[in-house]
C-alpha atoms as a PDB file:
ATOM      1  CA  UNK A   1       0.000   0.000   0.000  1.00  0.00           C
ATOM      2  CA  UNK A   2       1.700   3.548  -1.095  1.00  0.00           C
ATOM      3  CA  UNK A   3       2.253   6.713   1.234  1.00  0.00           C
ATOM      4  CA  UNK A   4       1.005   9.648   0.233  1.00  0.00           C
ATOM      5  CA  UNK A   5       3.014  12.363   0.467  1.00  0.00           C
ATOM      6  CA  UNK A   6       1.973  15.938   1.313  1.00  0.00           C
ATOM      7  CA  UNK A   7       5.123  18.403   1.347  1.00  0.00           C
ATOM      8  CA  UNK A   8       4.552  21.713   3.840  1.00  0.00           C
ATOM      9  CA  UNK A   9       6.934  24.652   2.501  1.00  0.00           C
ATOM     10  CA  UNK A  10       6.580  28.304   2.630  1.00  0.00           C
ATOM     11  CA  UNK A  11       8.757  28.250  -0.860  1.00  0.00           C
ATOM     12  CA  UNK A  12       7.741  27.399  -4.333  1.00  0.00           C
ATOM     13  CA  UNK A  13      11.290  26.426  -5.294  1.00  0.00           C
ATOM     14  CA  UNK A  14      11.789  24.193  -2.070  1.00  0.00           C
ATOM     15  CA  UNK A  15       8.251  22.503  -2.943  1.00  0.00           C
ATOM     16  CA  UNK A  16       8.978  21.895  -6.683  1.00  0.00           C
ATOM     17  CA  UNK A  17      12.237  20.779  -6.085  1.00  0.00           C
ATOM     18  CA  UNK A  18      10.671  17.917  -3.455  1.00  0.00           C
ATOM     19  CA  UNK A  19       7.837  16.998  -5.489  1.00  0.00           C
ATOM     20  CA  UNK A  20      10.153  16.674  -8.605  1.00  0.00           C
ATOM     21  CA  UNK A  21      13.166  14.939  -6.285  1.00  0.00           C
ATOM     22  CA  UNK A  22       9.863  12.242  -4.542  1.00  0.00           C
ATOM     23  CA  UNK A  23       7.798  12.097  -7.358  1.00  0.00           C
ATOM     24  CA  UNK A  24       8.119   8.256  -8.669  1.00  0.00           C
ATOM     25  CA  UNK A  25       9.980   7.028  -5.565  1.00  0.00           C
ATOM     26  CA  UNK A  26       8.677   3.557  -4.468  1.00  0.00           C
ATOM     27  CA  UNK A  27       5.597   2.920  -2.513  1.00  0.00           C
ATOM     28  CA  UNK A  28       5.140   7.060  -2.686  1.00  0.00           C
ATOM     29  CA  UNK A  29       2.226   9.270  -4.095  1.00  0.00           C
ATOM     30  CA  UNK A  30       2.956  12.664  -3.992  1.00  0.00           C
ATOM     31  CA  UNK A  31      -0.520  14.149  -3.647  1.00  0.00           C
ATOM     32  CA  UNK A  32       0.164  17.917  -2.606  1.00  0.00           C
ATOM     33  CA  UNK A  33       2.457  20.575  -2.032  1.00  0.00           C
ATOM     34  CA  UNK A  34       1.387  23.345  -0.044  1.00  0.00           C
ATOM     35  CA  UNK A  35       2.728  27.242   1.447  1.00  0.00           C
ATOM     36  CA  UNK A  36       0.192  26.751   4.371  1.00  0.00           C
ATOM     37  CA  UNK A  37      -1.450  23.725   6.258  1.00  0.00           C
ATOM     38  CA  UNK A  38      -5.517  24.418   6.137  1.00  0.00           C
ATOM     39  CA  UNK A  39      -6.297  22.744   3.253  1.00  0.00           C
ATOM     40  CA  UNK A  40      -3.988  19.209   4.090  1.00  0.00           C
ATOM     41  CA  UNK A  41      -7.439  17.404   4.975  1.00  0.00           C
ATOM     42  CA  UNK A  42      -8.493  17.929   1.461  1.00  0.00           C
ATOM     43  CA  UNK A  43      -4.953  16.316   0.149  1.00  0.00           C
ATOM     44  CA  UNK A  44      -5.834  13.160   2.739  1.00  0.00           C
ATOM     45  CA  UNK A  45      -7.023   9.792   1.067  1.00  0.00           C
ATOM     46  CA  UNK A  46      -9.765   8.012   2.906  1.00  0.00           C
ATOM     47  CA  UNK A  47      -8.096   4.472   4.460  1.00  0.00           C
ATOM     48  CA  UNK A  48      -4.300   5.410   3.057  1.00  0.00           C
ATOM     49  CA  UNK A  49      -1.157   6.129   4.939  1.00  0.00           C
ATOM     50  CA  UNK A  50      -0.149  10.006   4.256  1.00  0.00           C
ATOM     51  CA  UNK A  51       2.981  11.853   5.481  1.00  0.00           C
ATOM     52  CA  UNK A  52       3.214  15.675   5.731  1.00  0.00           C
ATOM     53  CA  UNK A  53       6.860  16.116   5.099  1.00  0.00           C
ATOM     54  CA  UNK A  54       7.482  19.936   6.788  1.00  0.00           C
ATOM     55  CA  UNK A  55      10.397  22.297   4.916  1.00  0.00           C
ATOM     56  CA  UNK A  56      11.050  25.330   7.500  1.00  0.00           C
ATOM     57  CA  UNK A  57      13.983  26.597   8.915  1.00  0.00           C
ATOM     58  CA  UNK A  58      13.256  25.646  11.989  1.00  0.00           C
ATOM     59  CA  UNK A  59      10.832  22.786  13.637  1.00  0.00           C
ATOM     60  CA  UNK A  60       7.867  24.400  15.523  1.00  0.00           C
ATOM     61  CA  UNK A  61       5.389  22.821  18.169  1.00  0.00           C
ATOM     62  CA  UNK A  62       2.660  24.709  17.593  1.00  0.00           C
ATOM     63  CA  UNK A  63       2.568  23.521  14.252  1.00  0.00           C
ATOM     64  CA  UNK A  64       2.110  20.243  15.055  1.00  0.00           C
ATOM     65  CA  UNK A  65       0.012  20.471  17.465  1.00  0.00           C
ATOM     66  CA  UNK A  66      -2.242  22.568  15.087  1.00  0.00           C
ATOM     67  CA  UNK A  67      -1.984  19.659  12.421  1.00  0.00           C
ATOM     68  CA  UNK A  68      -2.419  16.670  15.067  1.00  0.00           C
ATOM     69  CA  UNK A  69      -5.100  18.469  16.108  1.00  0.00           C
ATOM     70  CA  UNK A  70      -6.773  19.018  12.527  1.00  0.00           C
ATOM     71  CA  UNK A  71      -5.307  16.387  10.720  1.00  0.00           C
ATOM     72  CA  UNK A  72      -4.770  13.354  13.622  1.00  0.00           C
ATOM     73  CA  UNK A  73      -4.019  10.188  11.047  1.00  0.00           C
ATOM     74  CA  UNK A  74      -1.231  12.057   9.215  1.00  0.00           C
ATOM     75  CA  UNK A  75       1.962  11.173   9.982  1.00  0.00           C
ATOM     76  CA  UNK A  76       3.810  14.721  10.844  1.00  0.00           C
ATOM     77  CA  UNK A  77       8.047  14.623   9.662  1.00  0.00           C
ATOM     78  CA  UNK A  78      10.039  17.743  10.169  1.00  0.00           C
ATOM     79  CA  UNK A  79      13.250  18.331   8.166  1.00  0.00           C
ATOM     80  CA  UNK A  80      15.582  19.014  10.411  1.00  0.00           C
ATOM     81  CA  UNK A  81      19.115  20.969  10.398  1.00  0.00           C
ATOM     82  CA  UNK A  82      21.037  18.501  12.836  1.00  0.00           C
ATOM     83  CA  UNK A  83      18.982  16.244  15.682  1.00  0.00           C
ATOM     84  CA  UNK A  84      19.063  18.596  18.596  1.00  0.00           C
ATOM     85  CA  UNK A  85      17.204  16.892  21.045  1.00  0.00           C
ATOM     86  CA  UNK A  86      15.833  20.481  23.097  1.00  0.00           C
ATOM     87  CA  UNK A  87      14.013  20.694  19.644  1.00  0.00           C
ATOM     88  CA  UNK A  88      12.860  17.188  18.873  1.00  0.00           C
ATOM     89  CA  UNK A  89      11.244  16.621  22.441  1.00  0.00           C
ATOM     90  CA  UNK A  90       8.921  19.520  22.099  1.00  0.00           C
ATOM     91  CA  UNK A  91       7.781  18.960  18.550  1.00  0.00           C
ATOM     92  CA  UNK A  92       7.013  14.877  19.454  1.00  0.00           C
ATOM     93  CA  UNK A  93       5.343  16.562  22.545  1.00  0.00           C
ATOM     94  CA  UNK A  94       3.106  18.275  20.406  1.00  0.00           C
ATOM     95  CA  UNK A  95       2.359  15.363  18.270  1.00  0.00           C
ATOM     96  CA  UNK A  96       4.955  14.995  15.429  1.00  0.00           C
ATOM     97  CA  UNK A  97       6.051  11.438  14.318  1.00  0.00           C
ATOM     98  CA  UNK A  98       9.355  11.995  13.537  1.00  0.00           C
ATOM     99  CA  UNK A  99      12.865  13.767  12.326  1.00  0.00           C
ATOM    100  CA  UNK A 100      14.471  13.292   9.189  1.00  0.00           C
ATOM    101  CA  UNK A 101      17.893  15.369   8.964  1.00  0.00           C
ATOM    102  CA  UNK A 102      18.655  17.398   5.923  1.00  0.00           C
ATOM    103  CA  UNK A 103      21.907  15.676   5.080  1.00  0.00           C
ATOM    104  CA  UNK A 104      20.209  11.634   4.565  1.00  0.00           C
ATOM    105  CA  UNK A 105      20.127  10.187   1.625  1.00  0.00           C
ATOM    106  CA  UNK A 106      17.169  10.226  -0.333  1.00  0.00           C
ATOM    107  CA  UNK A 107      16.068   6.355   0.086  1.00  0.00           C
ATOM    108  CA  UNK A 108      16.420   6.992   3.816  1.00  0.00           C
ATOM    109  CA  UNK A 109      14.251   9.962   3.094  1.00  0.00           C
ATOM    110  CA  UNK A 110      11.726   7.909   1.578  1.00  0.00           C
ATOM    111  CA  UNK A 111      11.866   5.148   4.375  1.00  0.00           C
ATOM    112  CA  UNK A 112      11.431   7.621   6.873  1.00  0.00           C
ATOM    113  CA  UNK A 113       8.262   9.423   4.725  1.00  0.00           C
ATOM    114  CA  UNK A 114       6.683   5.332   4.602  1.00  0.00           C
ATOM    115  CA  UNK A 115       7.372   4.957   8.447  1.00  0.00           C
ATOM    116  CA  UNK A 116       5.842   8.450   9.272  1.00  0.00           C
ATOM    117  CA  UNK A 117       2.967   7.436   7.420  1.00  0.00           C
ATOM    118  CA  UNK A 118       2.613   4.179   9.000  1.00  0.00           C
ATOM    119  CA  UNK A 119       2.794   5.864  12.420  1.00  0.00           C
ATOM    120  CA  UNK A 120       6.335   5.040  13.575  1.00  0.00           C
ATOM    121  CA  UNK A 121       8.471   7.456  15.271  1.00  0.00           C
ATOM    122  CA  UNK A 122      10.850   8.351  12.912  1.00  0.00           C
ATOM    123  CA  UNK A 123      14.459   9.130  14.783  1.00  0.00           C
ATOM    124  CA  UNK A 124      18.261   8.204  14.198  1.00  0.00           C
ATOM    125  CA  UNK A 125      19.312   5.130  16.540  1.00  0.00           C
ATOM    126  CA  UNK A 126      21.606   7.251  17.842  1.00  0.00           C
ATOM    127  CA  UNK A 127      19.324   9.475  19.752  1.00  0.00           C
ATOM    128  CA  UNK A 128      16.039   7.322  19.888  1.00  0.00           C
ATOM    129  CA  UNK A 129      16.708   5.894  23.538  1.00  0.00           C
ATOM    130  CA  UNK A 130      17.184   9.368  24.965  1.00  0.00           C
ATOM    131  CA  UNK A 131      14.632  10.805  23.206  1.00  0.00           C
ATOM    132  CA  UNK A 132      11.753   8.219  24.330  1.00  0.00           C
ATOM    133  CA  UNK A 133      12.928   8.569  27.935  1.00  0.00           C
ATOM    134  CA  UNK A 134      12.692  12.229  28.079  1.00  0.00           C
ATOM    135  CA  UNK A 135       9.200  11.556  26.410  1.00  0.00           C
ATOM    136  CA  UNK A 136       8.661   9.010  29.192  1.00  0.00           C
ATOM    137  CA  UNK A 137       9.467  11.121  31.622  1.00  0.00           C
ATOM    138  CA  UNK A 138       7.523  14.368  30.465  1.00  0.00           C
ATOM    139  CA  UNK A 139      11.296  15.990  30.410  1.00  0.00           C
ATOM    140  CA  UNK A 140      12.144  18.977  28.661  1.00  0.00           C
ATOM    141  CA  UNK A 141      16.136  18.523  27.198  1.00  0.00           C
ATOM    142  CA  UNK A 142      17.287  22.361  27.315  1.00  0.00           C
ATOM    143  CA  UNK A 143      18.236  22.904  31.081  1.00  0.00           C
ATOM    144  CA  UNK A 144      18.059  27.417  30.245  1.00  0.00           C
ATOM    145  CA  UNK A 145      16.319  28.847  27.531  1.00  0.00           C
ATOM    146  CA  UNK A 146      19.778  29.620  25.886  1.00  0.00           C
ATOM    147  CA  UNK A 147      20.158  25.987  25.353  1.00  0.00           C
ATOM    148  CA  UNK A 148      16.578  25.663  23.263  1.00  0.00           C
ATOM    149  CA  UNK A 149      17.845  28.268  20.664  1.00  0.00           C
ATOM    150  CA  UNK A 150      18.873  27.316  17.043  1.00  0.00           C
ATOM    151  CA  UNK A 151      21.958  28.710  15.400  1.00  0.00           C
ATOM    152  CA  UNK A 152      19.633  31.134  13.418  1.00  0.00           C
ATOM    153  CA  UNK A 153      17.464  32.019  16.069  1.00  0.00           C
ATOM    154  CA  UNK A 154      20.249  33.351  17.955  1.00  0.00           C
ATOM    155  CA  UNK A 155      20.950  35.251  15.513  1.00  0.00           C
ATOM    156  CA  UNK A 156      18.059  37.029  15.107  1.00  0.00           C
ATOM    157  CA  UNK A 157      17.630  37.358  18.688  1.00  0.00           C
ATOM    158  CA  UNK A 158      20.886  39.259  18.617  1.00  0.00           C
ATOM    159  CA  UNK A 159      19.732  41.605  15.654  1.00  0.00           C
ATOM    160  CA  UNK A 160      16.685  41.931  18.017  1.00  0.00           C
ATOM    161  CA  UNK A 161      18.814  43.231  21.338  1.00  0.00           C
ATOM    162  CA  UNK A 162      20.640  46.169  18.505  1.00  0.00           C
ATOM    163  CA  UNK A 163      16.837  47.694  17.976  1.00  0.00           C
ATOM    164  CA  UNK A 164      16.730  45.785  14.147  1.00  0.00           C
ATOM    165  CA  UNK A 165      12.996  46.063  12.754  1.00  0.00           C
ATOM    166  CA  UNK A 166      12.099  42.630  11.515  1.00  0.00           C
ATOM    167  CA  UNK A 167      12.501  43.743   8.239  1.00  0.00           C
ATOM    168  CA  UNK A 168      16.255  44.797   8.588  1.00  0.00           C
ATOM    169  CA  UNK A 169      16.915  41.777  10.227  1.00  0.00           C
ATOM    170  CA  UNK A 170      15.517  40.021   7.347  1.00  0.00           C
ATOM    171  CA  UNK A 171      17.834  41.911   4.918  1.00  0.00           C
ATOM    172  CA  UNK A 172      20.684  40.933   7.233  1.00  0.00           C
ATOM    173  CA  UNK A 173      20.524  37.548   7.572  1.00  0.00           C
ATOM    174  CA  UNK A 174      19.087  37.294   3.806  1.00  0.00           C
ATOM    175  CA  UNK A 175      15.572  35.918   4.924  1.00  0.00           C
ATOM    176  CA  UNK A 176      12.314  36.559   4.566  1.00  0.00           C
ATOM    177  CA  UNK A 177      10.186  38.613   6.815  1.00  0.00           C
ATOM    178  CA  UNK A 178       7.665  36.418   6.847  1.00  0.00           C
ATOM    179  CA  UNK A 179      10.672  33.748   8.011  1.00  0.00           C
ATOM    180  CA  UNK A 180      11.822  36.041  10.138  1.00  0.00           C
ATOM    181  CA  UNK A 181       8.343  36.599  11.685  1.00  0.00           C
ATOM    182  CA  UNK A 182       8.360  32.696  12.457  1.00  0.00           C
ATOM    183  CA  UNK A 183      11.911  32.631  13.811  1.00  0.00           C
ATOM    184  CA  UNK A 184      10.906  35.230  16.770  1.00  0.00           C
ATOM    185  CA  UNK A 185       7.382  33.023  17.162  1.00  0.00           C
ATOM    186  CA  UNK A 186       9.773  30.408  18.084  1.00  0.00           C
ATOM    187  CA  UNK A 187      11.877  32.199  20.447  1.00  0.00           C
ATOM    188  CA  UNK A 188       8.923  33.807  21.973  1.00  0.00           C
ATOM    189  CA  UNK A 189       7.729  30.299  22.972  1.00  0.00           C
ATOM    190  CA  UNK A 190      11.369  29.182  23.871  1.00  0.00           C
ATOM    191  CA  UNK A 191      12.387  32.103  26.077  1.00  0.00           C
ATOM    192  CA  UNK A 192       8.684  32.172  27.835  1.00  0.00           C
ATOM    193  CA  UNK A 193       7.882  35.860  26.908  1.00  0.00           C
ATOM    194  CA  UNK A 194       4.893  37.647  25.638  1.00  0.00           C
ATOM    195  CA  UNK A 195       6.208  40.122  22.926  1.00  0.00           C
ATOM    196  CA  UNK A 196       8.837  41.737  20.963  1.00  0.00           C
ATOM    197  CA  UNK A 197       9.621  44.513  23.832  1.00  0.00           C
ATOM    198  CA  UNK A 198      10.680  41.461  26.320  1.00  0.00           C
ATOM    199  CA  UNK A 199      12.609  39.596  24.242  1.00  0.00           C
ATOM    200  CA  UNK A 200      14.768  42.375  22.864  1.00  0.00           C
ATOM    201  CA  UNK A 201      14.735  42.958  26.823  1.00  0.00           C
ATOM    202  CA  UNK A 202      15.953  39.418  27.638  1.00  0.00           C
ATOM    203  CA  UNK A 203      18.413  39.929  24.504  1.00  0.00           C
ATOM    204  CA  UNK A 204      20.461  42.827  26.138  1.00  0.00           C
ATOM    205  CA  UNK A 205      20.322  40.891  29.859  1.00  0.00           C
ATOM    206  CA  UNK A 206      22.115  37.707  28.492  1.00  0.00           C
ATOM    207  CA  UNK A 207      24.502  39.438  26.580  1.00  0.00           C
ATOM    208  CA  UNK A 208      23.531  39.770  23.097  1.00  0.00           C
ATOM    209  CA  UNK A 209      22.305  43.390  22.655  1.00  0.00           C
ATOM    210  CA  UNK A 210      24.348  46.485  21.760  1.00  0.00           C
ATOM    211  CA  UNK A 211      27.915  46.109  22.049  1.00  0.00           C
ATOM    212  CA  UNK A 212      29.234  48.549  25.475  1.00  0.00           C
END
């Protein structure tokens, strides 16, 4: 019985370039490629394995959660940088199946897009057992909120402590806005603040605001 495959990427060239790179694999249907996740239900065939395979610069919770919650039977794997666990554990939290890094090859891609779709948690052995016990537990990995940032993320949370609108630190790092709008989502959630004001706040307190 095939997967379907629905790919989840804010880019047209990142979406073409999976269909076209998935499209004819084994045991895979692509069905859909999408910029936005309300309309995966309509991409979902009755009775049939599906995978939602999620391109974004960073994995985020609340996007799970807001596809479990929608879409329950569809397996949810992120793309993923590297496997850093203080972003895994929250996103399987939330109700994602798995993590699938950037740098497999495609067949493992495509094993890890059947598994999803199957229902499998999809992780490297290599971090699996420590994963699942921190899932056990009800653990969360990062031990400050430092820890929980990405590479990127800290980066924009530096561009935040100098004053940067959101569209200069776009130009900056050569994103987006609209990516750059999702990055500080992210670190909202991570850090535990409310708004802009108290994370450019937290920013200059830890260090990375204006240079004295």
């Amino acid at each position: 019985m095939p997967t379907y495959l629905i790919i989840l990427s804010p880019a047209l060239l990142h979406r073409e370039a999976w269909r076209a790179l998935l499209t004819g694999q084994p045991d895979v249907i692509v069905s859909g490629a999408l910029a936005e996740p309300a309309h995966i239900a309509t991409l979902i065939q009755p009775h049939q394995p599906a995978t939602l395979l999620i391109d974004l610069p960073d994995p985020q919770p609340d996007l799970a959660r807001h596809i479990r919650s929608s879409a329950p039977e569809v397996g949810v794997l992120f793309l993923a940088q590297s496997y850093d666990l203080a972003e895994i554990v929250p996103c399987l939290q939330a109700g994602a199946t798995g993590f699938v890094s950037r740098d497999e090859s495609t067949g493992d891609l495509v094993r890890a897009i059947i598994a999803a779709g199957r229902g499998e948690i999809v992780l490297p052995p290599s971090i699996a057992a420590r994963v699942l016990i921190a899932l056990a537990r009800g653990e969360a990995v990062a031990t400050n909120p430092a820890e929980a940032l990405s590479e990127r993320e800290i980066e924009v949370v530096r561009l935040l402590g100098q004053g940067l609108t959101n569209k200069d630190i776009a130009q900056t790092l050569i994103l987006s806005v609209r990516t750059v709008e999702a990055h500080l989502r992210n670190i909202y959630g991570k850090l535990g603040v409310r708004s802009r004001t108290e994370a450019a706040l937290w920013a200059v307190r830890h260090g990375y605001g204006p240079e004295q």
